[in-house]
N, C-alpha and C. Protein backbone atom coordinates (compact mmCIF):
# COMPACT_ATOMS: atom_id res chain seq x y z
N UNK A 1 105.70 -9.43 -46.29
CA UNK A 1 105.11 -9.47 -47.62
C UNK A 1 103.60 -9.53 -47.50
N UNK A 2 103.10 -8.69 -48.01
CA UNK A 2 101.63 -8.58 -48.29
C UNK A 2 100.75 -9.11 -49.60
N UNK A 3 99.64 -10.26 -49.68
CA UNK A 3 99.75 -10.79 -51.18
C UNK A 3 98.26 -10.02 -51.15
N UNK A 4 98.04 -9.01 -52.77
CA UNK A 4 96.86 -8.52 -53.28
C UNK A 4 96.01 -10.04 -53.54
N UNK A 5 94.95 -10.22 -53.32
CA UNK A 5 94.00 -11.13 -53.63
C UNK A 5 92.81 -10.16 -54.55
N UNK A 6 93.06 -10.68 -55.45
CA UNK A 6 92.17 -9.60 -56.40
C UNK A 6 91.32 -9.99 -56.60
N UNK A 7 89.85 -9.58 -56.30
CA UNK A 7 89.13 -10.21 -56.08
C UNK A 7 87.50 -9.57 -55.52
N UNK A 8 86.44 -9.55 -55.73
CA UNK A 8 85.37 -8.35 -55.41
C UNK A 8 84.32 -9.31 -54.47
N UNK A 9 85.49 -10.75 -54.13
CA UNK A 9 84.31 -11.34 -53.24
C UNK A 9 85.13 -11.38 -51.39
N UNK A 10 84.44 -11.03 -51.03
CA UNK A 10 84.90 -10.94 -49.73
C UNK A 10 85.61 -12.43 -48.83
N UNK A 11 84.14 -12.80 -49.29
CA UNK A 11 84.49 -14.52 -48.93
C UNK A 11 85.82 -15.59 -49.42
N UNK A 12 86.24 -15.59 -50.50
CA UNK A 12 87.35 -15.65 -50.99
C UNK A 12 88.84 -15.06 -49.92
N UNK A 13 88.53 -13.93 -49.81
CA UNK A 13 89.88 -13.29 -49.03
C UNK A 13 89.86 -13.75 -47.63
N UNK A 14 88.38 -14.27 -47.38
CA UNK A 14 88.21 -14.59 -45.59
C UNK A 14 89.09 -16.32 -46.02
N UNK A 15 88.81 -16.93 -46.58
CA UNK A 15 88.73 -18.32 -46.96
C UNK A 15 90.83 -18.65 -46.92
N UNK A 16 91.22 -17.23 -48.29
CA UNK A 16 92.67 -17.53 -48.15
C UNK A 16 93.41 -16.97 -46.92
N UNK A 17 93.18 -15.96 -45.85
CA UNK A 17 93.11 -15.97 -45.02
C UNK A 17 93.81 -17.28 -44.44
N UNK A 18 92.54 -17.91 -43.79
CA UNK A 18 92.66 -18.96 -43.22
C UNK A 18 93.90 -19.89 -43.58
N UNK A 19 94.30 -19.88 -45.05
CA UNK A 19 95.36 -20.82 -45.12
C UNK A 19 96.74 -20.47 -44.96
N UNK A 20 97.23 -18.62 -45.21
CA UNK A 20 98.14 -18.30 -45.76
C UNK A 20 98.55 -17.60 -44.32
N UNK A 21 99.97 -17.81 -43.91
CA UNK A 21 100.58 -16.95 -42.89
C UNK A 21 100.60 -15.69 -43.18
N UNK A 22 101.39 -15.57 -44.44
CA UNK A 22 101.35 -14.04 -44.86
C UNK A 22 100.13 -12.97 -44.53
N UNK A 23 99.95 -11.33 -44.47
CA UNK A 23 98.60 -10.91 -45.00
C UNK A 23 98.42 -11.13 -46.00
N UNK A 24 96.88 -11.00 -45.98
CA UNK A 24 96.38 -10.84 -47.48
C UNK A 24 95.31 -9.77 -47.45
N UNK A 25 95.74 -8.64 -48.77
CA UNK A 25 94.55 -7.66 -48.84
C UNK A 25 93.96 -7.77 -50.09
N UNK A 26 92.33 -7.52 -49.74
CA UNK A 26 91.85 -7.90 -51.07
C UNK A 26 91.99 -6.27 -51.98
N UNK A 27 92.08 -6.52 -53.47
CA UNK A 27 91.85 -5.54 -53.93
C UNK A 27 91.02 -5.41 -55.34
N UNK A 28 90.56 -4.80 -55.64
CA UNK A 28 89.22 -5.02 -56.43
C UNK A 28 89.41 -4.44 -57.32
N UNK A 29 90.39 -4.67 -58.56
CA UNK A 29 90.47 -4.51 -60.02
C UNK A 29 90.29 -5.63 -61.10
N UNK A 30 89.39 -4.77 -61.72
CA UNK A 30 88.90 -5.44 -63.27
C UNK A 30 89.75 -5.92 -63.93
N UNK A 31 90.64 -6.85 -64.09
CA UNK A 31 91.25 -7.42 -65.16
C UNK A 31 90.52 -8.06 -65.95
N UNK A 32 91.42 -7.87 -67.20
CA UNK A 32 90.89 -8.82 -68.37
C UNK A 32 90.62 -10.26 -68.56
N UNK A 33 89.44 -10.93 -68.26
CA UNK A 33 89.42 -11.82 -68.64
C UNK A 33 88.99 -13.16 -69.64
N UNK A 34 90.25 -13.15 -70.30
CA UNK A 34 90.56 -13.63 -71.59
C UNK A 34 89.46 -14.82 -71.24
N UNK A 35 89.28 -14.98 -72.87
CA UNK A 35 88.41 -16.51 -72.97
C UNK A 35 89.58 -17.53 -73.38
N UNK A 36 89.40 -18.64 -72.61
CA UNK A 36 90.49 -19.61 -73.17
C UNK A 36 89.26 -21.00 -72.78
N UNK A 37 90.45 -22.16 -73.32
CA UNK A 37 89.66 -22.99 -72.91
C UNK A 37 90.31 -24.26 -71.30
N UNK A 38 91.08 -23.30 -70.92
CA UNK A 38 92.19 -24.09 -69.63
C UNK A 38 91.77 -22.73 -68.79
N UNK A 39 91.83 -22.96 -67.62
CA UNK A 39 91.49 -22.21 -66.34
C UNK A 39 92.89 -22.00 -66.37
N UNK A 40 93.85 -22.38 -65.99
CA UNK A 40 95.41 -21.92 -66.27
C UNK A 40 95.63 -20.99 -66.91
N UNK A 41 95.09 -20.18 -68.00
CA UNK A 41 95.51 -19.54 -69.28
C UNK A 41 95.24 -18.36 -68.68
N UNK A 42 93.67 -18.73 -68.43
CA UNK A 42 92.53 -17.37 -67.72
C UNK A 42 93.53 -16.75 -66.49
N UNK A 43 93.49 -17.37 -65.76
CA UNK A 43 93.57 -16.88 -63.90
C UNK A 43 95.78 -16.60 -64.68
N UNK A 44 96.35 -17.18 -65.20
CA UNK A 44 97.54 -16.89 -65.19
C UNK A 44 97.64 -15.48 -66.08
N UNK A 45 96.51 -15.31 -67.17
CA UNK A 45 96.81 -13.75 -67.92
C UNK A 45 96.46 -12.63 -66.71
N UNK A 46 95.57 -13.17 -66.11
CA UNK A 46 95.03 -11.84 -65.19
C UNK A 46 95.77 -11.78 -64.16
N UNK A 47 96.67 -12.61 -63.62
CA UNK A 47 97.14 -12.20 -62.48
C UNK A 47 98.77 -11.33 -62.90
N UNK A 48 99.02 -11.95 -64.31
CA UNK A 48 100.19 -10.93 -64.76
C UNK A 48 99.70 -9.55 -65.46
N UNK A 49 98.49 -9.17 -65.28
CA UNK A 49 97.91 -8.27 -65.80
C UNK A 49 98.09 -7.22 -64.76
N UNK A 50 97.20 -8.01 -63.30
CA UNK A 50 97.03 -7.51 -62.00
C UNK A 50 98.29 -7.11 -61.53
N UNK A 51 99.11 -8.04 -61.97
CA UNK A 51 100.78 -7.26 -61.02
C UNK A 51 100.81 -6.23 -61.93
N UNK A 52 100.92 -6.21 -62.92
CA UNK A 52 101.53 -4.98 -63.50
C UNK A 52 101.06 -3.38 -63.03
N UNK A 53 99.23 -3.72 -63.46
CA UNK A 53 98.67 -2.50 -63.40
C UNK A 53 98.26 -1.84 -61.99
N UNK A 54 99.01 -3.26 -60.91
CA UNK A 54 98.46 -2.75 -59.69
C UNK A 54 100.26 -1.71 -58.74
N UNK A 55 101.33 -2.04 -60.07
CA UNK A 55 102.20 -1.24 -59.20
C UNK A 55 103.71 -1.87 -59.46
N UNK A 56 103.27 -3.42 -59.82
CA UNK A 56 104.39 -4.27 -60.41
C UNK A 56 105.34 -4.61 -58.79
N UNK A 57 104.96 -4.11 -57.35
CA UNK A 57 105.70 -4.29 -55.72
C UNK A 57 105.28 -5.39 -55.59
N UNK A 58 103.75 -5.46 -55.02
CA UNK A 58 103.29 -6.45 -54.24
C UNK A 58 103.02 -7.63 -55.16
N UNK A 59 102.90 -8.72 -54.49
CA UNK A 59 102.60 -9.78 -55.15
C UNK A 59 101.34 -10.05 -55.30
N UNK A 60 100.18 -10.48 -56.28
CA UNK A 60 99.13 -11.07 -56.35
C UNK A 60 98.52 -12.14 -56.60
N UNK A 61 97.41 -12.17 -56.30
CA UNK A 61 96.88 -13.80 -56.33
C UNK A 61 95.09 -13.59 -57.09
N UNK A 62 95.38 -14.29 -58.16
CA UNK A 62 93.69 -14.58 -58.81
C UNK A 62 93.29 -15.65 -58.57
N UNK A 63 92.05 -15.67 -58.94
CA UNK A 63 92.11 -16.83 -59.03
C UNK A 63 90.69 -17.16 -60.57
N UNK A 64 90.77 -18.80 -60.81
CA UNK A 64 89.57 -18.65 -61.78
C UNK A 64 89.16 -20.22 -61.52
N UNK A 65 87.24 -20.51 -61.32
CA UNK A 65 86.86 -21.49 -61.25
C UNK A 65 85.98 -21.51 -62.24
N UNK A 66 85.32 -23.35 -62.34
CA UNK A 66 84.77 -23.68 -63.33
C UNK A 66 83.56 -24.82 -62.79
N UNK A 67 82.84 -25.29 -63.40
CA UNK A 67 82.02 -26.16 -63.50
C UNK A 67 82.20 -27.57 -64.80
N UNK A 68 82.98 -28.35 -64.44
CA UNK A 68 83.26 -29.22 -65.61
C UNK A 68 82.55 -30.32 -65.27
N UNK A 69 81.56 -30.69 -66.59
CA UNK A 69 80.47 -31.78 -66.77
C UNK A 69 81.23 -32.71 -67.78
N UNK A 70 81.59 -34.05 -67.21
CA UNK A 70 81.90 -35.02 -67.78
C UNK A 70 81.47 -35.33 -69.45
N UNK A 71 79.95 -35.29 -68.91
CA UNK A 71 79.26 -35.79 -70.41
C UNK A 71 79.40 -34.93 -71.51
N UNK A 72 79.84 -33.48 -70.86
CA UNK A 72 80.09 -32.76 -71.99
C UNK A 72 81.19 -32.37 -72.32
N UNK A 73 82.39 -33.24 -71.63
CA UNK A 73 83.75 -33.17 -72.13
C UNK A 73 84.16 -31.59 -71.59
N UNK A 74 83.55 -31.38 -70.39
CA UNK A 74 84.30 -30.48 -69.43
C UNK A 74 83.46 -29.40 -69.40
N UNK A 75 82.60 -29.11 -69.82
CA UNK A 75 81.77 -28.06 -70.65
C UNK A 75 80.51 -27.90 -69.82
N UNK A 76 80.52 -26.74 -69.01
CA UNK A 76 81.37 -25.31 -69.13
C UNK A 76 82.54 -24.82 -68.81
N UNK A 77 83.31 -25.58 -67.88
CA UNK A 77 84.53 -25.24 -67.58
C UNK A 77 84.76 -23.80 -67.19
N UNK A 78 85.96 -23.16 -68.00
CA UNK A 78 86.17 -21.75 -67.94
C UNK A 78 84.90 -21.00 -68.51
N UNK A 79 84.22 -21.36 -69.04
CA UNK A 79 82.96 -20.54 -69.39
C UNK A 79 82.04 -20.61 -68.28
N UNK A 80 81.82 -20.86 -67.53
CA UNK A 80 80.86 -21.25 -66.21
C UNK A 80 79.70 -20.07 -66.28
N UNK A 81 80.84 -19.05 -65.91
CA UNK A 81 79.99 -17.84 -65.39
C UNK A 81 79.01 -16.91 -67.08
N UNK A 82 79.66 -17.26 -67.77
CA UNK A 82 78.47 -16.97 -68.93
C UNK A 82 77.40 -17.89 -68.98
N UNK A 83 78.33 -18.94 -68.52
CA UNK A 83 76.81 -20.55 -69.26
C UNK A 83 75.54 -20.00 -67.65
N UNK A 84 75.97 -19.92 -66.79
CA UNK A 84 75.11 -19.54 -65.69
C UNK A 84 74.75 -17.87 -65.82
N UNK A 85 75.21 -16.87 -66.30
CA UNK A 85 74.31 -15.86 -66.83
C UNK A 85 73.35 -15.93 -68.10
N UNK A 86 73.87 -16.83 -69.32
CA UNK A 86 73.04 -17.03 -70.61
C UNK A 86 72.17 -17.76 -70.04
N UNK A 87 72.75 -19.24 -69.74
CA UNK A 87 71.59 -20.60 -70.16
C UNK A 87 71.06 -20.41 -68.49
N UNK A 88 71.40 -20.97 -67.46
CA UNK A 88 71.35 -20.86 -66.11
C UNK A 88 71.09 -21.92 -65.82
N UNK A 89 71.11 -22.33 -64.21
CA UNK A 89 71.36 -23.65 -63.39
C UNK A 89 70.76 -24.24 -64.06
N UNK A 90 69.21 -23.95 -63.69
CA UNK A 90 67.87 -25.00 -64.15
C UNK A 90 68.51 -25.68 -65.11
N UNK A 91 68.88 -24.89 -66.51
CA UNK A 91 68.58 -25.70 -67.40
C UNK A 91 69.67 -26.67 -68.04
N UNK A 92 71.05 -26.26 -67.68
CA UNK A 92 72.65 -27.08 -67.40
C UNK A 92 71.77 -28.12 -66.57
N UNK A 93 70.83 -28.35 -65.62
CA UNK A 93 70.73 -29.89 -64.90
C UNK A 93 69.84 -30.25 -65.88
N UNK A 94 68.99 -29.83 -66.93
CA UNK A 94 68.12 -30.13 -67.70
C UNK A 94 68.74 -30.74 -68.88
N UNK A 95 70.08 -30.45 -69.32
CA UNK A 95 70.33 -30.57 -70.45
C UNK A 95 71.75 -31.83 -70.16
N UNK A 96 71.76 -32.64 -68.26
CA UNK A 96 72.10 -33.60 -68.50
C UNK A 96 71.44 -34.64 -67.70
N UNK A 97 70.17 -33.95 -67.46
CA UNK A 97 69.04 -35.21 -67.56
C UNK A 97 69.19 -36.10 -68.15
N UNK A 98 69.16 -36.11 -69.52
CA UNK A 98 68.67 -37.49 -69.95
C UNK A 98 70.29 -38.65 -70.28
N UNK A 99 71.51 -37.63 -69.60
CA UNK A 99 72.70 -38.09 -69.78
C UNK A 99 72.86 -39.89 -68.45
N UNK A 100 73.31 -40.92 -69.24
CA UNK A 100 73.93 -41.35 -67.61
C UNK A 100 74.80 -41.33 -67.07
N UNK A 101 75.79 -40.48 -67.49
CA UNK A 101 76.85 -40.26 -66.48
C UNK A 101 76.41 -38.27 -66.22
N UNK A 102 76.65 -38.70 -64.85
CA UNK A 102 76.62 -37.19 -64.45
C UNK A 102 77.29 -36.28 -63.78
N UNK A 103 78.49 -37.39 -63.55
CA UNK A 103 79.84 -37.49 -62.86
C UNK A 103 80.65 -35.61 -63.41
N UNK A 104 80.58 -34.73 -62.64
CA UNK A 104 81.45 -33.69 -62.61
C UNK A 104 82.56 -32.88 -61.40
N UNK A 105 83.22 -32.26 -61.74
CA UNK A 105 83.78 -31.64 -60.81
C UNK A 105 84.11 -29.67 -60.46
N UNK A 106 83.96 -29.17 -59.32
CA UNK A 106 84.62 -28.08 -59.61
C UNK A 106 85.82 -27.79 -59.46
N UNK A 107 86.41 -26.95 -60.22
CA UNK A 107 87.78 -26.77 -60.41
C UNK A 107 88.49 -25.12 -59.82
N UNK A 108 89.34 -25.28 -59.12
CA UNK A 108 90.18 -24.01 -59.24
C UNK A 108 91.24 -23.77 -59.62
N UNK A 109 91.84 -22.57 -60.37
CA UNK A 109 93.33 -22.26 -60.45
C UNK A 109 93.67 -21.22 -60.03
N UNK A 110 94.40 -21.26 -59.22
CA UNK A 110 94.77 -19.63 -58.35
C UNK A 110 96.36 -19.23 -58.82
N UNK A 111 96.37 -18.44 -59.72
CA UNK A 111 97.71 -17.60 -59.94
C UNK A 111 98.31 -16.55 -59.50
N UNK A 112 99.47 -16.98 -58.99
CA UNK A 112 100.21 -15.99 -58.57
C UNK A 112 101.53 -15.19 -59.10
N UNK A 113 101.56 -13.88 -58.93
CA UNK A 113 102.03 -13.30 -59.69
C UNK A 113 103.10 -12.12 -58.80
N UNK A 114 104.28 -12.24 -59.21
CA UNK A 114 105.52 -11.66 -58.14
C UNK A 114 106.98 -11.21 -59.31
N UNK A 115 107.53 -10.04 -59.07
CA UNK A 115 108.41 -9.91 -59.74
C UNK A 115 109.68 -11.15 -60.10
N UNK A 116 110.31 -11.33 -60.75
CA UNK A 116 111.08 -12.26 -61.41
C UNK A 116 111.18 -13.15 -62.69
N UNK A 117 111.45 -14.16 -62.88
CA UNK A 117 111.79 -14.58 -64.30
C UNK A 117 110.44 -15.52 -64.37
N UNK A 118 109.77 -15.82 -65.70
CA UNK A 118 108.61 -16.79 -65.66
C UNK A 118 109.64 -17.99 -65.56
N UNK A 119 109.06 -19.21 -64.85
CA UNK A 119 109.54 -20.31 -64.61
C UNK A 119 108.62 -21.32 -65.49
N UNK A 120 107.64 -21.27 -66.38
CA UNK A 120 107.49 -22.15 -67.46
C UNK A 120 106.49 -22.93 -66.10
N UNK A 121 106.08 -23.01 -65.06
CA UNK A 121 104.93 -23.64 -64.66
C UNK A 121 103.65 -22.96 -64.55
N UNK A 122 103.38 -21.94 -64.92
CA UNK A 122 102.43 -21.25 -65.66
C UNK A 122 102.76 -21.33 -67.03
N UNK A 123 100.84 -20.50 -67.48
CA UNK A 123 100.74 -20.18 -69.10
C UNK A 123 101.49 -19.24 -69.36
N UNK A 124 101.96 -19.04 -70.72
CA UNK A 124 103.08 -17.46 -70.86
C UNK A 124 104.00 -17.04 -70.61
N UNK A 125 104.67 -18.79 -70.78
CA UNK A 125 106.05 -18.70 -70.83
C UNK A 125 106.86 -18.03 -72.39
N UNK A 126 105.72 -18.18 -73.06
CA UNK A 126 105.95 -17.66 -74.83
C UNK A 126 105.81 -16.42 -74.91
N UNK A 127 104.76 -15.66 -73.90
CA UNK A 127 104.54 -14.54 -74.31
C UNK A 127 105.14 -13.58 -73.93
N UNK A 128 105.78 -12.76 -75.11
CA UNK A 128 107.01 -11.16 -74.80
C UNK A 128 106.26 -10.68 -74.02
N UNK A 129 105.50 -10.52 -73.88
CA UNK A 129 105.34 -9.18 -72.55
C UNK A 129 105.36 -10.14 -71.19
N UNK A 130 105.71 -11.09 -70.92
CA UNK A 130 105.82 -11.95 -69.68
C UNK A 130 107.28 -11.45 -69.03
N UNK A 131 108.14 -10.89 -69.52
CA UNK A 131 109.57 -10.66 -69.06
C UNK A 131 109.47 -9.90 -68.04
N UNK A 132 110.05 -10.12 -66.46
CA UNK A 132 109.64 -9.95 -65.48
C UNK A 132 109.17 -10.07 -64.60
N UNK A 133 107.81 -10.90 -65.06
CA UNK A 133 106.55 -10.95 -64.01
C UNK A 133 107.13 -12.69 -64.09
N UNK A 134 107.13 -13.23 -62.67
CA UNK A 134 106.55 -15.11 -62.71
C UNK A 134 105.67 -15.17 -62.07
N UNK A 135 105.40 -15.78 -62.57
CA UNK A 135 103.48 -16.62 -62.18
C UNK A 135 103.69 -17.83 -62.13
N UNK A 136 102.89 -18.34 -61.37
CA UNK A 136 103.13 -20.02 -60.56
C UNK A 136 101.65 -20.06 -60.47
N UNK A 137 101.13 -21.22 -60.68
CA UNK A 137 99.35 -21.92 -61.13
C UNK A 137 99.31 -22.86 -59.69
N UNK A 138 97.90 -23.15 -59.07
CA UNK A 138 97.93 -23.84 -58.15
C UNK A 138 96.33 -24.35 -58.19
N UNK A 139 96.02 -25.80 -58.36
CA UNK A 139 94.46 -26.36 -59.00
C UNK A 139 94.21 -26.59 -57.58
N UNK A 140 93.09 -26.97 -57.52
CA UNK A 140 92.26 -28.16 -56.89
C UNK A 140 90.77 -28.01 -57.27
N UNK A 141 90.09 -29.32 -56.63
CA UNK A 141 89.29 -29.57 -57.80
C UNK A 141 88.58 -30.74 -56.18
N UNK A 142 86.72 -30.22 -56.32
CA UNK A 142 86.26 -31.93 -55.68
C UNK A 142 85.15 -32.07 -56.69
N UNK A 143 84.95 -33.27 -56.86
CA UNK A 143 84.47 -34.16 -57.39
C UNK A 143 82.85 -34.43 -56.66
N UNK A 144 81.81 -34.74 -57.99
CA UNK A 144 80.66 -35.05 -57.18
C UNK A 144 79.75 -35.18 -58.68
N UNK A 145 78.50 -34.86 -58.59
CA UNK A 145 77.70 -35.10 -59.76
C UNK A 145 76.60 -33.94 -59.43
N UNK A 146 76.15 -33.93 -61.13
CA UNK A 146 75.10 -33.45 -61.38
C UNK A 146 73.87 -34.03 -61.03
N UNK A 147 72.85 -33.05 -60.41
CA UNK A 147 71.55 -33.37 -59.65
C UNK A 147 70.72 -32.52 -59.76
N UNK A 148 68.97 -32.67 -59.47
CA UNK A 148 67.90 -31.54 -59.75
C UNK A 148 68.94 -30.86 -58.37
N UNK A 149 68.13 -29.63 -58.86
CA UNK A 149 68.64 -28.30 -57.64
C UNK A 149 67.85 -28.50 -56.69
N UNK A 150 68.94 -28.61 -55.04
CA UNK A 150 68.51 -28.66 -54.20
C UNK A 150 69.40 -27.79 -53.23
N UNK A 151 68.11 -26.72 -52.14
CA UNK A 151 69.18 -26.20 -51.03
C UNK A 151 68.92 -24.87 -51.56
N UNK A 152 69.11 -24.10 -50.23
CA UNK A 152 69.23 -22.43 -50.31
C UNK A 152 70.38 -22.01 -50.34
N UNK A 153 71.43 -22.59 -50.08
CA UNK A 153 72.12 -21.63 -49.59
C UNK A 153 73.48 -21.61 -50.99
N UNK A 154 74.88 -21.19 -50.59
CA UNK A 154 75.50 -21.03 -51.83
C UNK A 154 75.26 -19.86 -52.70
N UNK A 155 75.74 -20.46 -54.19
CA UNK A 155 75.50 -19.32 -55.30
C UNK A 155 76.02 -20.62 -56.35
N UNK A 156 75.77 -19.63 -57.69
CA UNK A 156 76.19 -20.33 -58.97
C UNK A 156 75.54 -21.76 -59.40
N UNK A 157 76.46 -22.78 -59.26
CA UNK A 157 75.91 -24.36 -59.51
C UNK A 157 75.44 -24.72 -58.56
N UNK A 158 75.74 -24.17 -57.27
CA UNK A 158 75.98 -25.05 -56.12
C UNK A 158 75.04 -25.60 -55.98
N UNK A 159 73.67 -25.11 -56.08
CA UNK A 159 72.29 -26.26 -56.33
C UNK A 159 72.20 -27.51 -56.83
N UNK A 160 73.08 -27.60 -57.61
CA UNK A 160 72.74 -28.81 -58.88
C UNK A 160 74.04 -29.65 -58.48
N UNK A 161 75.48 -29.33 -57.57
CA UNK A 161 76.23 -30.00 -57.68
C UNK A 161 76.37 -30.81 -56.37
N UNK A 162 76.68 -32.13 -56.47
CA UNK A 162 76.25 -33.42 -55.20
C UNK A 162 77.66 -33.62 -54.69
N UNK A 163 78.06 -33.54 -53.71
CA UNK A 163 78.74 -34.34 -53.37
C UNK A 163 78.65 -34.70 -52.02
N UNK A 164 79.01 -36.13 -52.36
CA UNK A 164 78.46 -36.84 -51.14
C UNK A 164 77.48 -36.72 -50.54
N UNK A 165 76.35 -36.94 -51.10
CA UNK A 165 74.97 -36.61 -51.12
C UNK A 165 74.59 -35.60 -50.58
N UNK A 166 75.26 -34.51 -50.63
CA UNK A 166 74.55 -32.99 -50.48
C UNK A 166 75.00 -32.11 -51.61
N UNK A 167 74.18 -31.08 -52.02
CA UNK A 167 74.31 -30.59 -52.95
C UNK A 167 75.33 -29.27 -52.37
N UNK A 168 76.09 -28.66 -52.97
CA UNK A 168 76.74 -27.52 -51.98
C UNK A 168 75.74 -26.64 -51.33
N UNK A 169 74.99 -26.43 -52.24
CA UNK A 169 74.09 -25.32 -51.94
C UNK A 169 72.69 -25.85 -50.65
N UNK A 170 73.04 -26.98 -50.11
CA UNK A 170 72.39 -27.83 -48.75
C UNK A 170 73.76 -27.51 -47.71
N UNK A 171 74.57 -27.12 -48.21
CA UNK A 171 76.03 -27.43 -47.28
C UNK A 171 75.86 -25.91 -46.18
N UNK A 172 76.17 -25.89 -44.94
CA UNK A 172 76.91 -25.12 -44.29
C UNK A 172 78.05 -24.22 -44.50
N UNK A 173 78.23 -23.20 -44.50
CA UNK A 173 79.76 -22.55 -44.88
C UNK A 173 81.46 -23.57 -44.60
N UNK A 174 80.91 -23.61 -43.62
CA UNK A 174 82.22 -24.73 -42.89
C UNK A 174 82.29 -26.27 -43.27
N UNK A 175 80.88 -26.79 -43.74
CA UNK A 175 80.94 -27.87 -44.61
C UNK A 175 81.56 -28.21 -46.09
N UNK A 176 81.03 -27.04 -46.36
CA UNK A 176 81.72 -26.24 -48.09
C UNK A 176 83.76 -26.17 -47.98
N UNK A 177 83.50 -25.09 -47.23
CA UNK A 177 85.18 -25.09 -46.84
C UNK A 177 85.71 -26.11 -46.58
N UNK A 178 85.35 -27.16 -46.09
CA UNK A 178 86.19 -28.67 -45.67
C UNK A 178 86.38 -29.10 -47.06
N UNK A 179 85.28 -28.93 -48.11
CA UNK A 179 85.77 -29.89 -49.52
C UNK A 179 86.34 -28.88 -50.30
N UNK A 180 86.28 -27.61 -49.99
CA UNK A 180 86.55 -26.48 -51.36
C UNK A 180 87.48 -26.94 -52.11
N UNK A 181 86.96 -26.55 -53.65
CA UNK A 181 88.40 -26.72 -54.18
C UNK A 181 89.16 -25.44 -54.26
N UNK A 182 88.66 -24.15 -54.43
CA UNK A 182 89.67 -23.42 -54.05
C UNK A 182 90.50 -23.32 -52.81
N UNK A 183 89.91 -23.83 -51.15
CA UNK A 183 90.46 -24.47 -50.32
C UNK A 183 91.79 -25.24 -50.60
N UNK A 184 91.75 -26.35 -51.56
CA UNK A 184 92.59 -27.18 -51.96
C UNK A 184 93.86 -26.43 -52.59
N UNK A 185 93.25 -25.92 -53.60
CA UNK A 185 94.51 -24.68 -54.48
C UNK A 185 95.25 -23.92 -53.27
N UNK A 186 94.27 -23.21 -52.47
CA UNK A 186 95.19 -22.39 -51.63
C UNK A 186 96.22 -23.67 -50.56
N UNK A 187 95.80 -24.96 -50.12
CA UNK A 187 96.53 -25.56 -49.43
C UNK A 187 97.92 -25.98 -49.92
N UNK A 188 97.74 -26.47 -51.66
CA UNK A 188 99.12 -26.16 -52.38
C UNK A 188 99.81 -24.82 -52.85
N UNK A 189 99.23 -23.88 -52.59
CA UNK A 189 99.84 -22.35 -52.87
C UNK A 189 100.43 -22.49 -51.19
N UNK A 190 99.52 -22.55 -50.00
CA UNK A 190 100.42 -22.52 -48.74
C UNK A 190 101.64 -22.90 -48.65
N UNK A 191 101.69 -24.58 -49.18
CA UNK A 191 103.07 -25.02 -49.03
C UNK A 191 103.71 -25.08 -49.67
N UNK A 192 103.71 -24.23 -51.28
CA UNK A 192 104.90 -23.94 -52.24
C UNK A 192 105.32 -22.34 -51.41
N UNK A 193 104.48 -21.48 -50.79
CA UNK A 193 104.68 -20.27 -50.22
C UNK A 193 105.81 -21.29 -48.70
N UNK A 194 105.70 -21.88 -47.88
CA UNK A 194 106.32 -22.29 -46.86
C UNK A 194 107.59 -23.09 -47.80
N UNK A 195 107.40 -23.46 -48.44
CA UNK A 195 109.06 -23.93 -48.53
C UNK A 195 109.85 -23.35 -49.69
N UNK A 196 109.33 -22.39 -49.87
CA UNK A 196 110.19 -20.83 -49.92
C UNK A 196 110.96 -20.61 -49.32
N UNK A 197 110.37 -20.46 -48.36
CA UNK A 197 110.83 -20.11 -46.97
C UNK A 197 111.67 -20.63 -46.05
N UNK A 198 111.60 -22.08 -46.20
CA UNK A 198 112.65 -22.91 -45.31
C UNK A 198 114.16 -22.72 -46.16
């Protein structure tokens, strides 16, 4: 079995790689992605999108992350990647300056998507056009806080987000990967994929 990782970042496919026995090939289609306000909703429409339009054989895997700020009751969350094209880093650490809690986390949900019946642990168990496709959701999530931007390296928040007193974007590749939370998602996608199998 071969799982599509859909996906236009390279790094991502090197990363699940590492966790998954199976291959994995990345493949680089545009799905739709819906605005919701649960990362579940997002990464579970597109990956039943992705099976379909990619052939409805192979199985696929999306995935969708977020930036959730405590003080703002999760916010940006699934919006991340607009709030960091509209507003941008700088000013998300500017606008919880004067907050005292600064306590946030990043989040992943990686959906997977394989012929058969929906099993109701994904989104869209309601929705008629779901007949066929199951999709299975898999989070993880580390924890840390908001901080001025520090560090070259990374992308996105990673400047502004601390954990354990480095900001990601101060982190090493292999430092990053030890806390990832998509790391984490794929370590519970590994072992719902292995005891399949047993």
């Amino acid at each position: 079995m071969t799982i599509r990782f859909v996906t236009g970042n390279e790094g991502k496919v090197r990363e699940a790689r590492e966790y998954l026995d199976e291959p994995v090939e990345q493949v680089d289609y545009d799905y739709t992605e819906i605005q919701a306000d649960d990362l579940r909703d997002v990464a579970a429409h597109g990956a039943r999108e992705a099976f379909r339009a990619l052939g409805g054989e192979d199985p696929v895997l999306v995935g969708d992350a977020g930036l959730f700020i405590e003080a703002f009751d999760g916010f940006p969350g699934p919006y991340s990647a607009f709030v960091e094209d509209t507003v941008g880093v700088e000013r998300v650490w500017r606008m919880t300056e004067p907050e005292d809690d600064r306590r946030a986390s990043f989040r992943t949900v990686l959906a997977y998507a394989e012929a058969g019946e929906e099993t109701g642990t994904a989104t869209g168990a309601d929705d008629p056009g779901s007949d066929g496709v199951r999709v299975e959701t898999f989070a993880g999530r580390v924890d840390g806080q908001i901080v001025a931007p520090r560090g070259e390296g990374g992308f996105g928040f990673d400047p502004i987000f601390e954990h354990d007193g480095m900001t990601l974007a101060e982190m090493g590749t292999a430092e990053k990967n030890a806390i990832s939370h998509r790391g984490r998602a794929l370590e519970r996608f590994a072992t719902w994929l292995s005891e399949r199998r047993d």
